[in-house]
PDB file of N, CA and C in Angstrom:
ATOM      1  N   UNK A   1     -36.759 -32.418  21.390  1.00  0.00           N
ATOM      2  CA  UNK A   1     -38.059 -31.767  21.102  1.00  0.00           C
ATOM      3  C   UNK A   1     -37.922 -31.015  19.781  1.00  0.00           C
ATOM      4  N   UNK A   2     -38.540 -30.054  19.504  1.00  0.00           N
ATOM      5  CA  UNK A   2     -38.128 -29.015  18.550  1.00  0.00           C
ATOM      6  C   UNK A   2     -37.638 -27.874  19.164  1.00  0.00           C
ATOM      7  N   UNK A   3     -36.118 -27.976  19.198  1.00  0.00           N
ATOM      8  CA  UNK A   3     -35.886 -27.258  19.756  1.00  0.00           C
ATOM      9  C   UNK A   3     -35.025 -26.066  18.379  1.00  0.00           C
ATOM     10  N   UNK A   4     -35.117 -26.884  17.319  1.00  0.00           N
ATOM     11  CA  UNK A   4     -34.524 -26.010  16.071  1.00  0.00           C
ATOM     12  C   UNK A   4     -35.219 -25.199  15.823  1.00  0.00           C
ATOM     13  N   UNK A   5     -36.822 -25.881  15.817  1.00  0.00           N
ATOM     14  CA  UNK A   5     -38.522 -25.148  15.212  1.00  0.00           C
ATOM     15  C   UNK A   5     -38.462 -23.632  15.952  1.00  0.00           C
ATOM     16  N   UNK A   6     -38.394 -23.521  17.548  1.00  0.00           N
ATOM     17  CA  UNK A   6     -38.503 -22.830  18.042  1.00  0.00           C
ATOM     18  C   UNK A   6     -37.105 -21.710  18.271  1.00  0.00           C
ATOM     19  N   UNK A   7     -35.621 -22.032  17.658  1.00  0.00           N
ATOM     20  CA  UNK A   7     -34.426 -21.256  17.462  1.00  0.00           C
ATOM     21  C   UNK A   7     -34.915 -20.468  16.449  1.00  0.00           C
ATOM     22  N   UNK A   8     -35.132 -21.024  15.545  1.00  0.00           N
ATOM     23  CA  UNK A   8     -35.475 -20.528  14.557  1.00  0.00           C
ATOM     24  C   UNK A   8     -36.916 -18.898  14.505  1.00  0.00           C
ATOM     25  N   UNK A   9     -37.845 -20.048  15.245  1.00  0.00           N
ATOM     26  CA  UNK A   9     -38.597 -18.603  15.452  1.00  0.00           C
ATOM     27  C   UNK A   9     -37.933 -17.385  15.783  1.00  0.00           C
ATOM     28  N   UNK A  10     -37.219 -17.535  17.378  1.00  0.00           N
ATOM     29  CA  UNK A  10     -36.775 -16.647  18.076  1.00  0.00           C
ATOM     30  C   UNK A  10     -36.054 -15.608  17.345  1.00  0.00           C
ATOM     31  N   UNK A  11     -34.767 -16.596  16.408  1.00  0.00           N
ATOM     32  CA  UNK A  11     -34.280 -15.562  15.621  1.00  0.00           C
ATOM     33  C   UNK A  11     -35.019 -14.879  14.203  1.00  0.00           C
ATOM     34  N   UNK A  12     -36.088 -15.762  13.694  1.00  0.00           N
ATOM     35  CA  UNK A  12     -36.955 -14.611  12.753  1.00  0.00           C
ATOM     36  C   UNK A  12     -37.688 -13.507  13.596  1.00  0.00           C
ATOM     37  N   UNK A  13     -37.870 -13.595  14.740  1.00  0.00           N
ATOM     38  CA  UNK A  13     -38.647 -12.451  15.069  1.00  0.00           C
ATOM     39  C   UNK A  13     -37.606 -11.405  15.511  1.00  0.00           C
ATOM     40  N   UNK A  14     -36.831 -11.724  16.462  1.00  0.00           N
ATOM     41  CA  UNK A  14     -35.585 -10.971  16.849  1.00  0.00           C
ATOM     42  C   UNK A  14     -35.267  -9.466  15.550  1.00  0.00           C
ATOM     43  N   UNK A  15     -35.011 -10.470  14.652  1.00  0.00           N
ATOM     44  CA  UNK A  15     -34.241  -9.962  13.346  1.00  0.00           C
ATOM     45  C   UNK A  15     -35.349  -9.054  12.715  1.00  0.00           C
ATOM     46  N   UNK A  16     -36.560  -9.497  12.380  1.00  0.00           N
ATOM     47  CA  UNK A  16     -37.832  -8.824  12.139  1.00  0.00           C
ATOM     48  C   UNK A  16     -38.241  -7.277  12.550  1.00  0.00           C
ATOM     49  N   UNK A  17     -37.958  -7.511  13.878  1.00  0.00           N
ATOM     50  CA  UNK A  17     -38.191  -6.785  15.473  1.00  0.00           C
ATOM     51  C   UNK A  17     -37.020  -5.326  15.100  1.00  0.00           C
ATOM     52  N   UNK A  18     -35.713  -6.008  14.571  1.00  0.00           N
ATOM     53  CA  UNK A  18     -34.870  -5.234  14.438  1.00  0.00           C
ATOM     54  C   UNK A  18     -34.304  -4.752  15.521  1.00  0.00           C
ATOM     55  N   UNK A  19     -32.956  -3.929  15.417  1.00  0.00           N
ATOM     56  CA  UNK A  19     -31.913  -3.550  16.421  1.00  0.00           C
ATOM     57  C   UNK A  19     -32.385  -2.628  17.423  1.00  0.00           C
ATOM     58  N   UNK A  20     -32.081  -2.887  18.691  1.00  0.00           N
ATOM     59  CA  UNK A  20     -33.080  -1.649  19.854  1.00  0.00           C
ATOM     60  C   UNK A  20     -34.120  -2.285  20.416  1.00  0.00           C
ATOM     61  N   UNK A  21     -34.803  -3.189  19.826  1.00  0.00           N
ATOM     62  CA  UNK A  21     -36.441  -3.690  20.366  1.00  0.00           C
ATOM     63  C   UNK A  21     -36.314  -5.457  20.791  1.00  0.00           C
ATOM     64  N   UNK A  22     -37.129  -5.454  21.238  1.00  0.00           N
ATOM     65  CA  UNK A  22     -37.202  -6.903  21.968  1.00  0.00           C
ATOM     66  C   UNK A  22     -38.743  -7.141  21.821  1.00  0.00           C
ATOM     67  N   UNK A  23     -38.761  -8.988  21.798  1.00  0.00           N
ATOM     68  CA  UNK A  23     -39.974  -9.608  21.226  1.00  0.00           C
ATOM     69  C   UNK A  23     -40.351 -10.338  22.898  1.00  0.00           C
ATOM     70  N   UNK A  24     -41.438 -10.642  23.293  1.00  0.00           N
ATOM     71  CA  UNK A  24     -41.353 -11.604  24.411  1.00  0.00           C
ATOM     72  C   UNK A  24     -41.401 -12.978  23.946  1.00  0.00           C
ATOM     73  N   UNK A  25     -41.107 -13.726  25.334  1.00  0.00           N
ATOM     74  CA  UNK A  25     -41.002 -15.428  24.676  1.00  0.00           C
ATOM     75  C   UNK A  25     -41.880 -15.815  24.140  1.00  0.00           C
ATOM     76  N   UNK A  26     -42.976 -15.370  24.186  1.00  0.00           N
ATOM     77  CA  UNK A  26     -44.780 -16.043  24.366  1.00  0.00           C
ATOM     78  C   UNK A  26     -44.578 -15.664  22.469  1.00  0.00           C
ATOM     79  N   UNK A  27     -44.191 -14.636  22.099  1.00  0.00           N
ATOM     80  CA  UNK A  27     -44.401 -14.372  20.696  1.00  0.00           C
ATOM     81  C   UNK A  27     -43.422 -15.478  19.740  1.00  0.00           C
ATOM     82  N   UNK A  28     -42.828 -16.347  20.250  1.00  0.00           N
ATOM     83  CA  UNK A  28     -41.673 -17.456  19.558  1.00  0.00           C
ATOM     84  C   UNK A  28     -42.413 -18.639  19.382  1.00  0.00           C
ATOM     85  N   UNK A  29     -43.127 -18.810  20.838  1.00  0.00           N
ATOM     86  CA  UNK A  29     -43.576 -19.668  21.011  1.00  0.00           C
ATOM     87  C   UNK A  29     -45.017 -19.784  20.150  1.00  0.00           C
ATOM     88  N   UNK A  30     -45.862 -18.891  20.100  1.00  0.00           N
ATOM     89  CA  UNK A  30     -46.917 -18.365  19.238  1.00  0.00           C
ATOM     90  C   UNK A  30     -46.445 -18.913  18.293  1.00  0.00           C
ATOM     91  N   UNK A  31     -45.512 -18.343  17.532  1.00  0.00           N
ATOM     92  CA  UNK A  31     -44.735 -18.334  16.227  1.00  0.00           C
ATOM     93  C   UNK A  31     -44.906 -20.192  15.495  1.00  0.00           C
ATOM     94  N   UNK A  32     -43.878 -20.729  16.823  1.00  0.00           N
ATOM     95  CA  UNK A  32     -43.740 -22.524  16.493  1.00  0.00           C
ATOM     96  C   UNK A  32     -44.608 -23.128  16.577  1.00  0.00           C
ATOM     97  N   UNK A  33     -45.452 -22.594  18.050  1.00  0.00           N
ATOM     98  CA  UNK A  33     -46.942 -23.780  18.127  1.00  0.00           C
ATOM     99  C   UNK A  33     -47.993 -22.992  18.318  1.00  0.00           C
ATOM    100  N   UNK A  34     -48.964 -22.505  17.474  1.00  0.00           N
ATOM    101  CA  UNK A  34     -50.108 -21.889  17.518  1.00  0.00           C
ATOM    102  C   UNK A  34     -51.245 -22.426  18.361  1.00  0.00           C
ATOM    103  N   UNK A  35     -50.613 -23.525  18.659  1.00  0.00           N
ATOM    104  CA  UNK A  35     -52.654 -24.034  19.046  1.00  0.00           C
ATOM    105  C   UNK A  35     -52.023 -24.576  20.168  1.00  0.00           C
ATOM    106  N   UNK A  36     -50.662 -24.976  20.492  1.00  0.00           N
ATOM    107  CA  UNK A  36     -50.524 -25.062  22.252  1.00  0.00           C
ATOM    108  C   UNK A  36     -49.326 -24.645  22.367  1.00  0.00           C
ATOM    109  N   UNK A  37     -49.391 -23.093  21.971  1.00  0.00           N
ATOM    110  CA  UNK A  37     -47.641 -22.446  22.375  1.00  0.00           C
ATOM    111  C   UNK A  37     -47.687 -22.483  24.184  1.00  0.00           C
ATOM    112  N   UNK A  38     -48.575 -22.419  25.301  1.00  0.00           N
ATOM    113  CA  UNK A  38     -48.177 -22.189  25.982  1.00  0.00           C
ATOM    114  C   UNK A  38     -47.555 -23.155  27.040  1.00  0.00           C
ATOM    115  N   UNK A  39     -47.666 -24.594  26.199  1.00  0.00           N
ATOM    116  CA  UNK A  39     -47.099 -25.852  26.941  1.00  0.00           C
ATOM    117  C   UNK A  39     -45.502 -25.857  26.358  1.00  0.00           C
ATOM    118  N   UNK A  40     -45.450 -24.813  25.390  1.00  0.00           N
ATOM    119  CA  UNK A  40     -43.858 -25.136  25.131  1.00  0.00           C
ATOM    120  C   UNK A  40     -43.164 -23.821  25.432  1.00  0.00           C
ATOM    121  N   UNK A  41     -43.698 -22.792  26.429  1.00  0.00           N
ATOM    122  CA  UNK A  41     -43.297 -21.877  27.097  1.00  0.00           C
ATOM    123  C   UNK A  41     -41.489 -22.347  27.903  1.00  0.00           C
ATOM    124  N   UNK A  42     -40.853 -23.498  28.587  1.00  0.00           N
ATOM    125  CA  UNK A  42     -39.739 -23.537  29.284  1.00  0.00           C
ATOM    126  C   UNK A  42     -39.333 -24.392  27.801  1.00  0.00           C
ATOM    127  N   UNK A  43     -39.682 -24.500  27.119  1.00  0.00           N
ATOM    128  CA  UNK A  43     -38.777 -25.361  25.295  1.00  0.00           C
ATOM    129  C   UNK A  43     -38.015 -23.641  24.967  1.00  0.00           C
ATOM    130  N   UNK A  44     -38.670 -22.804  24.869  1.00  0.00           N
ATOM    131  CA  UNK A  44     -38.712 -21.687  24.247  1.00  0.00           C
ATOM    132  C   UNK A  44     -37.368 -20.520  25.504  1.00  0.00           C
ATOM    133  N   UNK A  45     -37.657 -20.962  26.742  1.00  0.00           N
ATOM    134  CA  UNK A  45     -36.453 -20.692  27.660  1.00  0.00           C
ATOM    135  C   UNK A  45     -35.455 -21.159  27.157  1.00  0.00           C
ATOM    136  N   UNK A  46     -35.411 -22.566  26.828  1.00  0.00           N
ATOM    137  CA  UNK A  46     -33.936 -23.296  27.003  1.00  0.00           C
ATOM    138  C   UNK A  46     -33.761 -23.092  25.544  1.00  0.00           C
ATOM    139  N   UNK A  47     -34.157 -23.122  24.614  1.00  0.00           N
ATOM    140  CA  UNK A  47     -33.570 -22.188  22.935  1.00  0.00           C
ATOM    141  C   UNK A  47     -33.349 -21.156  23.305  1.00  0.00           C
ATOM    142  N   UNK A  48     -33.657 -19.849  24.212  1.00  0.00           N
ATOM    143  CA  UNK A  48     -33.429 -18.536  24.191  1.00  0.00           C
ATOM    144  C   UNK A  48     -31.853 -18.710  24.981  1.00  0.00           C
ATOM    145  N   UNK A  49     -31.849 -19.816  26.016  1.00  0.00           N
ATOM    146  CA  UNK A  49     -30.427 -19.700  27.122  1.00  0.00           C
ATOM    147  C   UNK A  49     -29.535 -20.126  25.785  1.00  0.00           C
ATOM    148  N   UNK A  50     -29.953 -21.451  25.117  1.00  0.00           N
ATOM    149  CA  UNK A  50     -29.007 -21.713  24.425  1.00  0.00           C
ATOM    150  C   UNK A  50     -28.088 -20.438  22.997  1.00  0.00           C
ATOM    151  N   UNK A  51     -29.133 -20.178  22.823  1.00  0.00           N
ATOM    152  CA  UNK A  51     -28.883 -18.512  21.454  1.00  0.00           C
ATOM    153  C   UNK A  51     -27.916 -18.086  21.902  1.00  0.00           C
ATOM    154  N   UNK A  52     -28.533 -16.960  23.228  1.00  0.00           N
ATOM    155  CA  UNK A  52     -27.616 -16.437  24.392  1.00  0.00           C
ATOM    156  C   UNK A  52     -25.898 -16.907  24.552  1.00  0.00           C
ATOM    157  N   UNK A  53     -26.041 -17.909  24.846  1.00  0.00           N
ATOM    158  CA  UNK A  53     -24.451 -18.464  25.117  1.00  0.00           C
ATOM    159  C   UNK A  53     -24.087 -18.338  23.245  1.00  0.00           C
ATOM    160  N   UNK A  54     -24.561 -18.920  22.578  1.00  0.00           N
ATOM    161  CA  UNK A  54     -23.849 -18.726  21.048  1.00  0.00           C
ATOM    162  C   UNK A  54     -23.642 -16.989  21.110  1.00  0.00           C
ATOM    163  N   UNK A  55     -24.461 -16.120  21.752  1.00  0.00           N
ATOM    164  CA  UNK A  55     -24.183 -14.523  20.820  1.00  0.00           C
ATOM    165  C   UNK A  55     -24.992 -14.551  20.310  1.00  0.00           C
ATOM    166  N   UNK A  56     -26.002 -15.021  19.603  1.00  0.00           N
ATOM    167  CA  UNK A  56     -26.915 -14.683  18.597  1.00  0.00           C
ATOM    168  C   UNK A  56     -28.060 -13.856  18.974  1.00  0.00           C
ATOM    169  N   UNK A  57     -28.343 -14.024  20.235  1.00  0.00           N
ATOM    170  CA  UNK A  57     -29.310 -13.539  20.983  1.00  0.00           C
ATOM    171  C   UNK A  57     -28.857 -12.856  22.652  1.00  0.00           C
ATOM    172  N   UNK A  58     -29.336 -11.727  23.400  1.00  0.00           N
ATOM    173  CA  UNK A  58     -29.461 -11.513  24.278  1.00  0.00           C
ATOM    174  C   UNK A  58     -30.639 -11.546  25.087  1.00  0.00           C
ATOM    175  N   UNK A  59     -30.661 -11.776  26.579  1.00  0.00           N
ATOM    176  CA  UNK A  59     -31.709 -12.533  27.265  1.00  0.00           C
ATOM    177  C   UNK A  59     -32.107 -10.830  28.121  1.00  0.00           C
ATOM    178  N   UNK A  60     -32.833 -10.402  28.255  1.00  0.00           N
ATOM    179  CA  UNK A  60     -33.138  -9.273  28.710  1.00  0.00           C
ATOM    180  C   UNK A  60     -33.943  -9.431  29.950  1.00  0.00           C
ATOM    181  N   UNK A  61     -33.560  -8.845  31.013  1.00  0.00           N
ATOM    182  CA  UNK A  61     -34.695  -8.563  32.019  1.00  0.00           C
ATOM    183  C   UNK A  61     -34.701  -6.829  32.797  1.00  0.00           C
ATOM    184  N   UNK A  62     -35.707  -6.422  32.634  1.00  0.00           N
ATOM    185  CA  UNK A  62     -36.158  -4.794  32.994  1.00  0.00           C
ATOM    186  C   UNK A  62     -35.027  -4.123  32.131  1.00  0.00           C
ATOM    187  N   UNK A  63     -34.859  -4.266  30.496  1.00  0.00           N
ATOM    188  CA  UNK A  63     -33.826  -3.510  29.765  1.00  0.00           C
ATOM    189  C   UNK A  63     -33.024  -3.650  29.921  1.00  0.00           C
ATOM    190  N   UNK A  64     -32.112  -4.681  30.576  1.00  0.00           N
ATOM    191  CA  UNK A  64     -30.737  -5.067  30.736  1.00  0.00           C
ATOM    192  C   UNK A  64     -30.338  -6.323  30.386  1.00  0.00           C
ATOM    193  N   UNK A  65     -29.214  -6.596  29.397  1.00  0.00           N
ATOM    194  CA  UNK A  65     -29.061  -7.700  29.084  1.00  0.00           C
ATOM    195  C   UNK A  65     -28.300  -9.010  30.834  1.00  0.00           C
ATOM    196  N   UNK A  66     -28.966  -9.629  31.031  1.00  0.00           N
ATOM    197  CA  UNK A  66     -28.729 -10.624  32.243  1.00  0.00           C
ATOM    198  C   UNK A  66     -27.858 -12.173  31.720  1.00  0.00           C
ATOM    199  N   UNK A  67     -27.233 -12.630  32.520  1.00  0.00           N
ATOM    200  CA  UNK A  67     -26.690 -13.559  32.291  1.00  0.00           C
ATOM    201  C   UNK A  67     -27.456 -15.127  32.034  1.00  0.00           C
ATOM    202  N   UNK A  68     -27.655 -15.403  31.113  1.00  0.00           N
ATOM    203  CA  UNK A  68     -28.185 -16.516  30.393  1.00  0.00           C
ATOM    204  C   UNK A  68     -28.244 -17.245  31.541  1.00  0.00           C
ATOM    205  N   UNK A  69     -27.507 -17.845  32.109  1.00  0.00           N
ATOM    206  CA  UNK A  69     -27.339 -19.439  32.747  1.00  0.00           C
ATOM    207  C   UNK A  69     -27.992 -18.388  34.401  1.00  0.00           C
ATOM    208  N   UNK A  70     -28.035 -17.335  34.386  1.00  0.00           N
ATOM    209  CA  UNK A  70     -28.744 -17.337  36.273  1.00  0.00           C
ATOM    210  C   UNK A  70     -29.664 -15.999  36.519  1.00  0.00           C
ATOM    211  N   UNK A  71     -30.953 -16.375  35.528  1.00  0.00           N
ATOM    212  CA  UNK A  71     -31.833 -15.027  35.256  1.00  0.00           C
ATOM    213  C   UNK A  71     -33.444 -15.437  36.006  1.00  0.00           C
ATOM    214  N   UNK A  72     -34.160 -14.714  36.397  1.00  0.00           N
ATOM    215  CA  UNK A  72     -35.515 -15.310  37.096  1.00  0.00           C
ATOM    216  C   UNK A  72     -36.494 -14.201  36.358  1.00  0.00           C
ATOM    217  N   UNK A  73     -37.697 -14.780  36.732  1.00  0.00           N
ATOM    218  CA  UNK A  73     -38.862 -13.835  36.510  1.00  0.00           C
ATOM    219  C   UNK A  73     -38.907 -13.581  34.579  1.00  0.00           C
ATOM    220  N   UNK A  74     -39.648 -12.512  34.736  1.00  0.00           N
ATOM    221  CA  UNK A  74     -39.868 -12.119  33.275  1.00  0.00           C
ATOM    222  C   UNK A  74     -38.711 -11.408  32.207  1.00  0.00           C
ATOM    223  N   UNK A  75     -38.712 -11.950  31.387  1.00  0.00           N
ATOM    224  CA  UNK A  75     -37.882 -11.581  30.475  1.00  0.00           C
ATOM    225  C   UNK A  75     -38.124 -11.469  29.077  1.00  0.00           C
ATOM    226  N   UNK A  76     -37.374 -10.997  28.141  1.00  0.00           N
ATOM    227  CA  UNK A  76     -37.561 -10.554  26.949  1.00  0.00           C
ATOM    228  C   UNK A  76     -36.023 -10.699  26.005  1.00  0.00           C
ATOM    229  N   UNK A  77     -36.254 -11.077  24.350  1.00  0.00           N
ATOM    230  CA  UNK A  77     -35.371 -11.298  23.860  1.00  0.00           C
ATOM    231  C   UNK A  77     -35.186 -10.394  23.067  1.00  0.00           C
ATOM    232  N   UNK A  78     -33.912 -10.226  22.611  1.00  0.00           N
ATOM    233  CA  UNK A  78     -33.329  -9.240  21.412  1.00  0.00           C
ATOM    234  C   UNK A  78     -32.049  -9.526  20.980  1.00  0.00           C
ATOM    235  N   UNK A  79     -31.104  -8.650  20.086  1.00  0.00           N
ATOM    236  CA  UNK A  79     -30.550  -8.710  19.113  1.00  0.00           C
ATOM    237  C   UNK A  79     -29.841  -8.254  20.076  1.00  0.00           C
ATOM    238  N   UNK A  80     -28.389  -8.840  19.974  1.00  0.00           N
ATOM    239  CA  UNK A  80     -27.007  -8.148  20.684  1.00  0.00           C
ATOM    240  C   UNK A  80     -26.808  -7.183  19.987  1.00  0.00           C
ATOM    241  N   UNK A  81     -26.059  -5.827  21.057  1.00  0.00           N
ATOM    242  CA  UNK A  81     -26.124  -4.460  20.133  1.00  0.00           C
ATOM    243  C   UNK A  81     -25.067  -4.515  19.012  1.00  0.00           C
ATOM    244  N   UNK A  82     -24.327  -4.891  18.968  1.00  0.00           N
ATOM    245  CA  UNK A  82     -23.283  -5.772  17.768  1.00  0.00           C
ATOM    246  C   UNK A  82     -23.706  -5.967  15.963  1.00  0.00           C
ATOM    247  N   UNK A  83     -25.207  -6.415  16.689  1.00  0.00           N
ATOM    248  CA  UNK A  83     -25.780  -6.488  15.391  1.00  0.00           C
ATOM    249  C   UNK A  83     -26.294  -5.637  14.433  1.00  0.00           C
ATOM    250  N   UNK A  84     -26.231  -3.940  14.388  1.00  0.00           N
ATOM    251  CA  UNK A  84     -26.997  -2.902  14.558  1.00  0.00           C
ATOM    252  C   UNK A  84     -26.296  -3.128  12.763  1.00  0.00           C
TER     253      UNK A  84
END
């Protein structure tokens, strides 16, 4: 798929967003496909799991970074604190 189109978002907004704050998925997805981001809502999961396992990204749920590969419900992305 585009799954680069949408890495890519994740990490311009991430980085944008800056150290401390988190973007939601829906805003990546916005980002790559404007006129049907919300059919590429689980494209935009599996770039965020994949980031995650590289380090580049942390997968957040209720302010806590959660383990990529076994997370449910709503979540939010950000910058590992590493990156500050």
């Amino acid at each position: 798929m585009s799954e680069d189109r949408i890495e890519a978002a994740i990490l311009a907004l991430v980085e944008a967003r800056g150290a401390g704050k988190s973007i939601c998925p829906s805003e990546a997805a916005r980002e790559a496909f404007p006129e049907s981001w919300n059919d590429h809502m689980r494209h935009v999961r599996n770039a965020a799991v994949h980031l995650a396992r590289q380090g580049q990204i942390v997968i957040l749920r209720k302010g806590k970074p959660v383990d990529p590969e076994n997370f449910k419900g709503v979540y939010r992305l950000a910058l590992p604190e590493s990156s500050e």
